[in-house]
PDB file of N, CA and C in Angstrom:
ATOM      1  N   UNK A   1       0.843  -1.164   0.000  1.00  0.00           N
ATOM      2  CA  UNK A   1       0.000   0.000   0.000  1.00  0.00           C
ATOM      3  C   UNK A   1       0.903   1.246   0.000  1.00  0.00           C
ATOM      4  N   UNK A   2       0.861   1.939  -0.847  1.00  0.00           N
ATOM      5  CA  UNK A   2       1.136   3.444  -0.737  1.00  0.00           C
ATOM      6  C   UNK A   2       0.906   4.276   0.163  1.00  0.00           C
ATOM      7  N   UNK A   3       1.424   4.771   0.914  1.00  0.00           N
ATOM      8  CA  UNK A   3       0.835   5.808   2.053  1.00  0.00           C
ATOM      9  C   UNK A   3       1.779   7.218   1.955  1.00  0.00           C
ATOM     10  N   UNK A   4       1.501   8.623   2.314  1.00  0.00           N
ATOM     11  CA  UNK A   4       2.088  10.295   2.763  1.00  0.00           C
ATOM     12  C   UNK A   4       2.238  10.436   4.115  1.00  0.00           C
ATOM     13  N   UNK A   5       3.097  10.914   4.472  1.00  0.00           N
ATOM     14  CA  UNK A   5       3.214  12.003   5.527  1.00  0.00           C
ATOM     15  C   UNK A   5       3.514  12.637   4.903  1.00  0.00           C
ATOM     16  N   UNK A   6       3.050  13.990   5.964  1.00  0.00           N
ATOM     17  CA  UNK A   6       2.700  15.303   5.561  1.00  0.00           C
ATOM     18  C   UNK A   6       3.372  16.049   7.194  1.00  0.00           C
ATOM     19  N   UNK A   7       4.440  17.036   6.216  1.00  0.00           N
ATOM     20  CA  UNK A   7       5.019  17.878   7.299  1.00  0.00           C
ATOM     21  C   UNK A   7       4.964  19.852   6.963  1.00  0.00           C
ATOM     22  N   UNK A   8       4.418  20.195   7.838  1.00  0.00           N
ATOM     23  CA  UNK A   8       4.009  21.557   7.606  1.00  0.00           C
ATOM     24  C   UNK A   8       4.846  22.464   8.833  1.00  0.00           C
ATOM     25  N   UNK A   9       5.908  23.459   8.731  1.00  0.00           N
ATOM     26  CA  UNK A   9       6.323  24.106   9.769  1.00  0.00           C
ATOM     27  C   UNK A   9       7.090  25.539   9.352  1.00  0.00           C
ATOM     28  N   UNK A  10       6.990  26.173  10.477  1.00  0.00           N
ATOM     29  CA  UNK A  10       7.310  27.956  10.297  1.00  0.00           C
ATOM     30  C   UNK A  10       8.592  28.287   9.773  1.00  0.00           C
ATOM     31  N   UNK A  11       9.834  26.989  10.489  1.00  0.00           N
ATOM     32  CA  UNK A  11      11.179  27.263  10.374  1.00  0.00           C
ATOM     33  C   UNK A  11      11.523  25.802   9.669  1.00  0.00           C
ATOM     34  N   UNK A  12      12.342  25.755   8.850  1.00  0.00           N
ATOM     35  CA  UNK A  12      13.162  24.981   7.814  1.00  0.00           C
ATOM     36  C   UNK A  12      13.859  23.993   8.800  1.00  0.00           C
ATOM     37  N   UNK A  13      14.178  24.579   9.650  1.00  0.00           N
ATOM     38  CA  UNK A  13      15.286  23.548  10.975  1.00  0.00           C
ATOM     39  C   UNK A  13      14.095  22.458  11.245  1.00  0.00           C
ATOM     40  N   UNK A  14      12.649  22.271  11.918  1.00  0.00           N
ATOM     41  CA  UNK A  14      12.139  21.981  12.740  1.00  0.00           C
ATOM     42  C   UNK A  14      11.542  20.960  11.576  1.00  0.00           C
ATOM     43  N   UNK A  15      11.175  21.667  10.253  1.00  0.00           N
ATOM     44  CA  UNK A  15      10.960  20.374   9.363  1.00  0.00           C
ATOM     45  C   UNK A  15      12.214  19.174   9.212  1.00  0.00           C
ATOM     46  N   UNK A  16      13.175  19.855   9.129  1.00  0.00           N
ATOM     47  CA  UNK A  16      14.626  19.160   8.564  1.00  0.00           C
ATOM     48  C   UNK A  16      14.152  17.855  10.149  1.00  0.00           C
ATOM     49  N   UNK A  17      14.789  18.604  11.269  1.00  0.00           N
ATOM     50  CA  UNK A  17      14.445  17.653  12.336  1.00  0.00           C
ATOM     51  C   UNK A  17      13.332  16.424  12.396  1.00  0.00           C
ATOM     52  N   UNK A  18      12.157  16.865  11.832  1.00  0.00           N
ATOM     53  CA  UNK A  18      10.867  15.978  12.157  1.00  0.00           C
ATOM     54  C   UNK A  18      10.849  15.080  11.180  1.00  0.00           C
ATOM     55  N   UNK A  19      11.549  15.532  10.065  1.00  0.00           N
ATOM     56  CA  UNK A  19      11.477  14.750   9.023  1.00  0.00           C
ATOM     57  C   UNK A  19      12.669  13.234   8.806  1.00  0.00           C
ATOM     58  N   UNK A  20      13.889  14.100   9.473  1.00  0.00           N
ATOM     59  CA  UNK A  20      14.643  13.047   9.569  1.00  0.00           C
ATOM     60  C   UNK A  20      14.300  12.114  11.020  1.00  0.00           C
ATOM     61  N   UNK A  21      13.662  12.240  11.913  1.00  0.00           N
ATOM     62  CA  UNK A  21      13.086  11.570  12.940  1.00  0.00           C
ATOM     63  C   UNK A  21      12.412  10.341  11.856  1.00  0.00           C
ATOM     64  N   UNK A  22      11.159  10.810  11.203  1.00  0.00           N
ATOM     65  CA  UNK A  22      10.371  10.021  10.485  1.00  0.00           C
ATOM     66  C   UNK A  22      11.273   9.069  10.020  1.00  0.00           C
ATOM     67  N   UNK A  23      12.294   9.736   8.744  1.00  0.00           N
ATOM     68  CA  UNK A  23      12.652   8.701   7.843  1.00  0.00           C
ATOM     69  C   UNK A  23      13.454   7.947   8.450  1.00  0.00           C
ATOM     70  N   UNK A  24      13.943   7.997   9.721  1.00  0.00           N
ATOM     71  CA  UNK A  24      15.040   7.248  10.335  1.00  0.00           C
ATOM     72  C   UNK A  24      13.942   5.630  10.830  1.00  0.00           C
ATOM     73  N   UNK A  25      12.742   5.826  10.495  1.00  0.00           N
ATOM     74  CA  UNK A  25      11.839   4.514  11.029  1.00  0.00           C
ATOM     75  C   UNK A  25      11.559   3.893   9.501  1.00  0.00           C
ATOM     76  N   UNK A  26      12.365   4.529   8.620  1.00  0.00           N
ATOM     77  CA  UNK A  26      11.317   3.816   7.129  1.00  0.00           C
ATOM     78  C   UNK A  26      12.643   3.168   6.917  1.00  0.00           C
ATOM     79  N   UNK A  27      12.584   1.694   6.279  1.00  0.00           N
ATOM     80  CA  UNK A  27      13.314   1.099   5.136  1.00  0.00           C
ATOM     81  C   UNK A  27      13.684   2.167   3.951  1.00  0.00           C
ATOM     82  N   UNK A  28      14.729   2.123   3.766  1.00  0.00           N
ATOM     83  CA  UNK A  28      15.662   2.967   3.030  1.00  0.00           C
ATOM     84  C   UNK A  28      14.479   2.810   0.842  1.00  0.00           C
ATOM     85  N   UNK A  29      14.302   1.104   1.061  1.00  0.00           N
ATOM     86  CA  UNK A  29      14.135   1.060  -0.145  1.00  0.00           C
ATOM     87  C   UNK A  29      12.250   1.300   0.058  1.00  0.00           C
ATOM     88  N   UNK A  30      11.858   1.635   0.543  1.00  0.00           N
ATOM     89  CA  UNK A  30       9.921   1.927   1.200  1.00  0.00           C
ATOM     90  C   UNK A  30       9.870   3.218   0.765  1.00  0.00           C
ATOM     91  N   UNK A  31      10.880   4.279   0.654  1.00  0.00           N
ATOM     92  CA  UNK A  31      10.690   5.653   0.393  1.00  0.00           C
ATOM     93  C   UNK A  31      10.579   5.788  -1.123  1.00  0.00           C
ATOM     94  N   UNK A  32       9.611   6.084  -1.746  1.00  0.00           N
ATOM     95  CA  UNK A  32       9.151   6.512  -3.468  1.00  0.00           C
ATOM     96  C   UNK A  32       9.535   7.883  -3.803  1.00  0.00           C
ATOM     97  N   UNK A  33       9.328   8.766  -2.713  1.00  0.00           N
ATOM     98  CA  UNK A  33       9.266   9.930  -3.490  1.00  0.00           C
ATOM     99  C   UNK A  33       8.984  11.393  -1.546  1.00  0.00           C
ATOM    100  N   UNK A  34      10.162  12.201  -2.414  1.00  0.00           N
ATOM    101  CA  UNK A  34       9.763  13.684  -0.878  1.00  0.00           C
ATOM    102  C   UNK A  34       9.399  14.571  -1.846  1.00  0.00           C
ATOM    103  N   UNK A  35       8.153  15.167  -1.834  1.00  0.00           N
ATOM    104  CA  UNK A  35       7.815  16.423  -2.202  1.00  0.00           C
ATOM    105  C   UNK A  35       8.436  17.318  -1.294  1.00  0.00           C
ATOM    106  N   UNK A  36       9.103  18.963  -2.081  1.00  0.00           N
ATOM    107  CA  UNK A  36       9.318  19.612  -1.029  1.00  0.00           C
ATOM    108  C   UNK A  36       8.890  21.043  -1.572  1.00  0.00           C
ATOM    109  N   UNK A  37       8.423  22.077  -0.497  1.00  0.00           N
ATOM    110  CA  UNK A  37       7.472  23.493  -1.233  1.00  0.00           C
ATOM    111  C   UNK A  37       7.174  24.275   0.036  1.00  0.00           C
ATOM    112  N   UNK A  38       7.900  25.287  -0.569  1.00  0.00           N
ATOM    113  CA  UNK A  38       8.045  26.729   0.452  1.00  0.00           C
ATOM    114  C   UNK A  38       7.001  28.069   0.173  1.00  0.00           C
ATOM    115  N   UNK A  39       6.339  28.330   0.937  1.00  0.00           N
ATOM    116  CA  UNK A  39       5.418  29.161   1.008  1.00  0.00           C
ATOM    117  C   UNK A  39       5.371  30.549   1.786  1.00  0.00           C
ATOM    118  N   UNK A  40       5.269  31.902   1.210  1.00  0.00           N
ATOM    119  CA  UNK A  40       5.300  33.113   1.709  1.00  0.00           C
ATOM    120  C   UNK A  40       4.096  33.740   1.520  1.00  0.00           C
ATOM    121  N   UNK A  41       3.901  34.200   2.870  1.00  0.00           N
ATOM    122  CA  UNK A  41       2.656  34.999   3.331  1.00  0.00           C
ATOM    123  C   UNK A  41       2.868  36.161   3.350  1.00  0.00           C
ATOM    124  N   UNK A  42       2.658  37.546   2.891  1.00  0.00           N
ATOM    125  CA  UNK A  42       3.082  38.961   3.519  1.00  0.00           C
ATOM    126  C   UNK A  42       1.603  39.357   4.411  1.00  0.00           C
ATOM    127  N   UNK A  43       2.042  39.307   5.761  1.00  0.00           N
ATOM    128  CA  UNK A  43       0.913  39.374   6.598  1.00  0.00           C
ATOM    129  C   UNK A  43      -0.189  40.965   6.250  1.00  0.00           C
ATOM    130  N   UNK A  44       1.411  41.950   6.456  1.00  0.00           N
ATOM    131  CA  UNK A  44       0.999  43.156   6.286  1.00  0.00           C
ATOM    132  C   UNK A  44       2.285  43.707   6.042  1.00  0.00           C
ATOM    133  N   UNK A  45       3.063  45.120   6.080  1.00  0.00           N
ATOM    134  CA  UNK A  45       4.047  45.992   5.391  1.00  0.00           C
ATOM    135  C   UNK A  45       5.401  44.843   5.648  1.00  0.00           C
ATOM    136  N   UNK A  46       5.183  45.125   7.386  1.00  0.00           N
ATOM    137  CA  UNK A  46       6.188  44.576   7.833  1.00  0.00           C
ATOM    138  C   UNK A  46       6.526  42.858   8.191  1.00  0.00           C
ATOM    139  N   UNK A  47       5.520  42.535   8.006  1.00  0.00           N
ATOM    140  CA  UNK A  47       5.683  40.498   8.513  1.00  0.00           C
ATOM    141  C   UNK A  47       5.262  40.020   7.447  1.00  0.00           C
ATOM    142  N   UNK A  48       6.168  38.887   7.233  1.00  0.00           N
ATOM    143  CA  UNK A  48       6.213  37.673   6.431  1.00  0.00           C
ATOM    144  C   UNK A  48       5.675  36.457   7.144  1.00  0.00           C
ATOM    145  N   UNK A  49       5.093  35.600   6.750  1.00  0.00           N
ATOM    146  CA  UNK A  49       4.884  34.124   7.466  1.00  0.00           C
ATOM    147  C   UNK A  49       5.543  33.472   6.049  1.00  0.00           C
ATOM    148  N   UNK A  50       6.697  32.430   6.939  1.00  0.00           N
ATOM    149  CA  UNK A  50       6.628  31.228   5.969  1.00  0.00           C
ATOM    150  C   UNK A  50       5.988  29.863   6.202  1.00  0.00           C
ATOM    151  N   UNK A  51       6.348  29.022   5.315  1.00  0.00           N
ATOM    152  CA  UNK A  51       6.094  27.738   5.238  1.00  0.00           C
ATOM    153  C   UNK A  51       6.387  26.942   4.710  1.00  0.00           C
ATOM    154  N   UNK A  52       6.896  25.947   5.309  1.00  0.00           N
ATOM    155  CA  UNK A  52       8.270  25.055   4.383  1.00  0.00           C
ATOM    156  C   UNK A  52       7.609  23.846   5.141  1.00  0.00           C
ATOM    157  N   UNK A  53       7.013  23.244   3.648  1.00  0.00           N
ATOM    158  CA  UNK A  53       6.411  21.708   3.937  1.00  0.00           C
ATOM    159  C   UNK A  53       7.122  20.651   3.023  1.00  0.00           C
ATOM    160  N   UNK A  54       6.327  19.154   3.419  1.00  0.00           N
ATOM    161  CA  UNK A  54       6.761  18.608   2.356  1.00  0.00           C
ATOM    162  C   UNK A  54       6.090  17.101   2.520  1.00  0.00           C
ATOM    163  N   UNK A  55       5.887  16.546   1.696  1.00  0.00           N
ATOM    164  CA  UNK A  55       5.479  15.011   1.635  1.00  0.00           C
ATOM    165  C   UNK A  55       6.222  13.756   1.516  1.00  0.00           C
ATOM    166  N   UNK A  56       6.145  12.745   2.454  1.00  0.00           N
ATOM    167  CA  UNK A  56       6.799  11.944   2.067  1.00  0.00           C
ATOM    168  C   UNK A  56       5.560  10.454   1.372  1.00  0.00           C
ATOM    169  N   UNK A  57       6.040  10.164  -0.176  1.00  0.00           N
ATOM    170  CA  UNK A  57       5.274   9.150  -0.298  1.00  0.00           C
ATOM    171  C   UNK A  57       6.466   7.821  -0.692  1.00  0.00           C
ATOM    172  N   UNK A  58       5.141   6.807   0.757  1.00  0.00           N
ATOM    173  CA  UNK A  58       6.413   5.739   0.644  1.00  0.00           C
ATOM    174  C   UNK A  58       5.081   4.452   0.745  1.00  0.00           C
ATOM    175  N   UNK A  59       6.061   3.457   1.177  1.00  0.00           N
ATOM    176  CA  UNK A  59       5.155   1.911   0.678  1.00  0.00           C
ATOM    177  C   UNK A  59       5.102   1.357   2.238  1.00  0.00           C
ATOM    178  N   UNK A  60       4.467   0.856   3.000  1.00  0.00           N
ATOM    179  CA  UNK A  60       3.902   0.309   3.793  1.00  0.00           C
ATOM    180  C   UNK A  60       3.318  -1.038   3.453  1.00  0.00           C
ATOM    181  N   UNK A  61       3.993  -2.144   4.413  1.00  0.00           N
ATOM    182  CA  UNK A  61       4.484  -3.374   4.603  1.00  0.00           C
ATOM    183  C   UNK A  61       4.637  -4.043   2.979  1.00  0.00           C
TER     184      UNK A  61
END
């Protein structure tokens, strides 16, 4: 079966972290494919929001 995780976060570090947590539980050859996609918000003059996500699609059992 095909299955995603899905990682969504403010700072680039905290994805990098959560993500390598994840893949450190997957079989090396189970991983198909990481989407990866950065997103900017201009709140108002002065603030930006980002967003740096990404998908992992992999194979389960």
């Amino acid at each position: 079966m095909i299955q995603v995780k899905l990682f969504d976060y403010e700072h680039e570090q905290d994805l990098e972290i959560e993500m390598n947590q994840f893949l450190k539980r997957l079989d090396e050859e189970k991983i198909v494919d990481i989407k990866y996609n950065i997103a900017i918000i201009q709140e108002d003059e002065d603030e930006q929001i980002y967003c740096f996500s990404a998908m992992v699609i992999y194979r389960s059992n």
